[in-house]
C-alpha atoms as a PDB file:
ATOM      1  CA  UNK A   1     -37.955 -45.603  33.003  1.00  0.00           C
ATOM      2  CA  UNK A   2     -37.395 -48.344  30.949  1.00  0.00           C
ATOM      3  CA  UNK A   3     -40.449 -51.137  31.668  1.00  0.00           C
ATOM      4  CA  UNK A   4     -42.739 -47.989  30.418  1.00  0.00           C
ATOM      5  CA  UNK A   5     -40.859 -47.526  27.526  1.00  0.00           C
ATOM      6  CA  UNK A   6     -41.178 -51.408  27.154  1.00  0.00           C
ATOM      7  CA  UNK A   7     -44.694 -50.623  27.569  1.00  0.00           C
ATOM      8  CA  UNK A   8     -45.092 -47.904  24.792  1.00  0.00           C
ATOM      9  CA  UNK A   9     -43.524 -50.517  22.669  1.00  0.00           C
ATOM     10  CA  UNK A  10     -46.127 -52.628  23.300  1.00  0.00           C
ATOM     11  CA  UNK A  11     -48.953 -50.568  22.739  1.00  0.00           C
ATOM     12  CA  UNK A  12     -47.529 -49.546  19.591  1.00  0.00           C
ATOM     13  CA  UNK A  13     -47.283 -53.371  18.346  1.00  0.00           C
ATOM     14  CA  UNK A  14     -50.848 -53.773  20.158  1.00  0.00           C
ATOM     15  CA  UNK A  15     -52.603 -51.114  18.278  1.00  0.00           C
ATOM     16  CA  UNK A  16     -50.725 -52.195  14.734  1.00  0.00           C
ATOM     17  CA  UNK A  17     -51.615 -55.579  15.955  1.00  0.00           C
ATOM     18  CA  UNK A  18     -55.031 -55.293  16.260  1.00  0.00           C
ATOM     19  CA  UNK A  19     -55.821 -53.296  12.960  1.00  0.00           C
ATOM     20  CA  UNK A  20     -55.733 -55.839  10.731  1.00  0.00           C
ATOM     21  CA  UNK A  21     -58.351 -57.304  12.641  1.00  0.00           C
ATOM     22  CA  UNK A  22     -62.374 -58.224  11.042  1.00  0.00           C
ATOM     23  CA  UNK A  23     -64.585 -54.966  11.232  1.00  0.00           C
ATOM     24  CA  UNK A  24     -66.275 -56.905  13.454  1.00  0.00           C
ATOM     25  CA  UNK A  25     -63.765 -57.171  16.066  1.00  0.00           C
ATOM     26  CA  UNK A  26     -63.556 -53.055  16.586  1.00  0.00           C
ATOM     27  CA  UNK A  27     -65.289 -53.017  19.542  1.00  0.00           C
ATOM     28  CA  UNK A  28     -64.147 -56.193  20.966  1.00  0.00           C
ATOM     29  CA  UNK A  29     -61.116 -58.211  21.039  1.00  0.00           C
ATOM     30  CA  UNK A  30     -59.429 -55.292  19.462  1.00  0.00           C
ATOM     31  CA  UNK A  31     -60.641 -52.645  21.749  1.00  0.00           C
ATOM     32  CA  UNK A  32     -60.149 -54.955  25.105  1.00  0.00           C
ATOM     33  CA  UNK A  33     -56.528 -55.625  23.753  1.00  0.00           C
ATOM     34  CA  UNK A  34     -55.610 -51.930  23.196  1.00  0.00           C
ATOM     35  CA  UNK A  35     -57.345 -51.206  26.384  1.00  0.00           C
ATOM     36  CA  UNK A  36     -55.105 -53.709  28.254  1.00  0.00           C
ATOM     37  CA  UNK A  37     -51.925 -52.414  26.680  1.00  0.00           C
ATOM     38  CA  UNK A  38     -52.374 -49.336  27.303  1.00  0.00           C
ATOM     39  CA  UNK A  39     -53.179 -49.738  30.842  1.00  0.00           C
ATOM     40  CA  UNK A  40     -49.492 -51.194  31.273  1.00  0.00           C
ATOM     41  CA  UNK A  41     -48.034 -47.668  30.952  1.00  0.00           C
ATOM     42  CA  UNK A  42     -50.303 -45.724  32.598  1.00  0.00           C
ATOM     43  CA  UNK A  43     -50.533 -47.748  35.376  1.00  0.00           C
ATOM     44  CA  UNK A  44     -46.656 -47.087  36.135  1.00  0.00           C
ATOM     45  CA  UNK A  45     -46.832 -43.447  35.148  1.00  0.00           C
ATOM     46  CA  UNK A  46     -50.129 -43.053  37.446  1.00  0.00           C
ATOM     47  CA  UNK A  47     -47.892 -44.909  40.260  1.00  0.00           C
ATOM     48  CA  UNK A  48     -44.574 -42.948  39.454  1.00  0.00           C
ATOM     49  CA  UNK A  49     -46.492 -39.566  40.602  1.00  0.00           C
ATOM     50  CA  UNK A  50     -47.931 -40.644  43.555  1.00  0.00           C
ATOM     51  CA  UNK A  51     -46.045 -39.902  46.689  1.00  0.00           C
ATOM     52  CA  UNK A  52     -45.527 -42.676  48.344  1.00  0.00           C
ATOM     53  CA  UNK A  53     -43.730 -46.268  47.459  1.00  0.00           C
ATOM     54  CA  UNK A  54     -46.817 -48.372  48.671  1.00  0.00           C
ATOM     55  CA  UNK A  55     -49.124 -46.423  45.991  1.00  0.00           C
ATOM     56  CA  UNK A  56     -46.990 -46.829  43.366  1.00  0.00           C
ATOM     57  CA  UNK A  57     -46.171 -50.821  44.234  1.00  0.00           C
ATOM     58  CA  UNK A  58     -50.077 -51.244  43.773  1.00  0.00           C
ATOM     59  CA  UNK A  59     -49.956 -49.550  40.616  1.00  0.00           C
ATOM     60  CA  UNK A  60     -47.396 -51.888  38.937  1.00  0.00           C
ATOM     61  CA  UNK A  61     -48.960 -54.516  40.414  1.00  0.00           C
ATOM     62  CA  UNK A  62     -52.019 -53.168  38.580  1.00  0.00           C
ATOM     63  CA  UNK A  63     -49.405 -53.249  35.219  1.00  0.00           C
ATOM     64  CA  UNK A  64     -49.119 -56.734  35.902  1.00  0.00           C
ATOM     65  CA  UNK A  65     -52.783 -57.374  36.021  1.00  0.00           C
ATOM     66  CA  UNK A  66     -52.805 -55.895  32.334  1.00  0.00           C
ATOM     67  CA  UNK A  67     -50.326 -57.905  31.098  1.00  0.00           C
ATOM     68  CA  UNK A  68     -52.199 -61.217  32.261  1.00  0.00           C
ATOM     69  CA  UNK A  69     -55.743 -59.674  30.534  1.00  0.00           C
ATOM     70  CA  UNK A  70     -53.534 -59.086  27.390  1.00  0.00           C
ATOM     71  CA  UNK A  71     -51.602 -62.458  27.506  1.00  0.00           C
ATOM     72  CA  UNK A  72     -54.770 -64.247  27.636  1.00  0.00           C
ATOM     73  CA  UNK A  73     -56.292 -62.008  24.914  1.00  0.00           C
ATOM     74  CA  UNK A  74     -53.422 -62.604  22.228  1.00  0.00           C
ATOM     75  CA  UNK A  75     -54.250 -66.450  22.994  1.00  0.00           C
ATOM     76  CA  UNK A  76     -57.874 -65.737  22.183  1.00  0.00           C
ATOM     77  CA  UNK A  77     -56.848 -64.010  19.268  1.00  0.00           C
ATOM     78  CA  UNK A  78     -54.595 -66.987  17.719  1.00  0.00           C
ATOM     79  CA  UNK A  79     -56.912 -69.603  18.462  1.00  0.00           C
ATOM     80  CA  UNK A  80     -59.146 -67.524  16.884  1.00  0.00           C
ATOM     81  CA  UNK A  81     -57.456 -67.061  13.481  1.00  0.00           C
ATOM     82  CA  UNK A  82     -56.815 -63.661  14.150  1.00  0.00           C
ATOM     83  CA  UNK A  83     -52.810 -63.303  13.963  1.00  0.00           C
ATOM     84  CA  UNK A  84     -50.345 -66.052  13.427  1.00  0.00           C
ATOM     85  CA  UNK A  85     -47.862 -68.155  15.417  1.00  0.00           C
ATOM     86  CA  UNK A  86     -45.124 -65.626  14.602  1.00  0.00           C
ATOM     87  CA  UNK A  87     -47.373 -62.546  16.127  1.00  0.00           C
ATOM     88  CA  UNK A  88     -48.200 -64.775  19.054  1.00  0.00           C
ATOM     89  CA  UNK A  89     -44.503 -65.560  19.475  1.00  0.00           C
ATOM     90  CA  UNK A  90     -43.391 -62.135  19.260  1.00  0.00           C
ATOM     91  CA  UNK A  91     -46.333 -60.408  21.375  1.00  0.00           C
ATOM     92  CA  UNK A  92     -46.368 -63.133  23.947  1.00  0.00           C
ATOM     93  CA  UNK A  93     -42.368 -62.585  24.044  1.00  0.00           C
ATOM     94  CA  UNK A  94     -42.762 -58.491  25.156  1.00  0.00           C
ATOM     95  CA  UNK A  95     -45.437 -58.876  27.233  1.00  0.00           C
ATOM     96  CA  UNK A  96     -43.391 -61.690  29.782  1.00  0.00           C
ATOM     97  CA  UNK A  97     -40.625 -59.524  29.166  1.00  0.00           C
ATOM     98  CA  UNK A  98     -42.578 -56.442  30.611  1.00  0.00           C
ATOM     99  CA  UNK A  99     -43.744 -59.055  33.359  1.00  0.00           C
ATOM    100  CA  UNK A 100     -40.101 -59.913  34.302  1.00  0.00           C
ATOM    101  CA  UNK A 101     -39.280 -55.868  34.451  1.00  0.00           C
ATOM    102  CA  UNK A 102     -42.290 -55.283  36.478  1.00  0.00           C
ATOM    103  CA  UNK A 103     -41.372 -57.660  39.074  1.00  0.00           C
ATOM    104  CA  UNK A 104     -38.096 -56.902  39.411  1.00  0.00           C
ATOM    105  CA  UNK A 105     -39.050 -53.443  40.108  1.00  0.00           C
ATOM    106  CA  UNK A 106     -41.866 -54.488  43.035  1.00  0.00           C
ATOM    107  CA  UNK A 107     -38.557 -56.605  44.502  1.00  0.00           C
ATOM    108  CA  UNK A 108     -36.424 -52.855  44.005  1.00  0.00           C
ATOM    109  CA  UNK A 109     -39.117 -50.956  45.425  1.00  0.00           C
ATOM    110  CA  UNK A 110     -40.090 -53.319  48.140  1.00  0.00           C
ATOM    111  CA  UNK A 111     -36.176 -53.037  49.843  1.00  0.00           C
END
């Protein structure tokens, strides 16, 4: 499916994201970011197994929920010095990609 391969993407740019980081940051920001990425995929896998379409709607609508906690936290860290305009850009750019995707498959899944 391709909005969780989006989704892989994303954690991947999350997690190399993230590293450079303060040490500081390891077991916040950081780890709430990660955490939030990586609940985008496994919300739709979690949802893809279950058996029937109303589970897995709530599921991607819990993917969606992830991608608002992550938006916001790439806005935390930018305003707090932590990546730069072109990392906000770019991350901000995937994630309301992988918010388009996810709502066009509620709509799909919905008919």
């Amino acid at each position: 499916m391709q909005v969780w391969q989006k989704g892989i993407e994303l954690v991947k740019e999350i997690y190399s994201t993230t590293r450079g980081f303060p040490k500081v940051e390891l077991f916040g920001l950081s780890n709430q970011m990660r955490r939030s990425a990586v609940s985008i995929p496994s919300n739709i896998a979690e949802g893809w197994m279950r058996q029937h379409t109303k589970e897995y709607i709530q599921f991607v609508y819990h993917s969606l929920g992830s991608c608002g906690e992550l938006n916001t936290q790439v806005i935390i860290a930018h305003d707090l010095g932590y990546i730069d305009d072109k990392t906000d850009e770019n991350l901000s750019e995937h994630i309301n990609h992988i918010i388009r995707m996810l709502r066009n498959l509620i709509k799909g899944l919905q008919k």
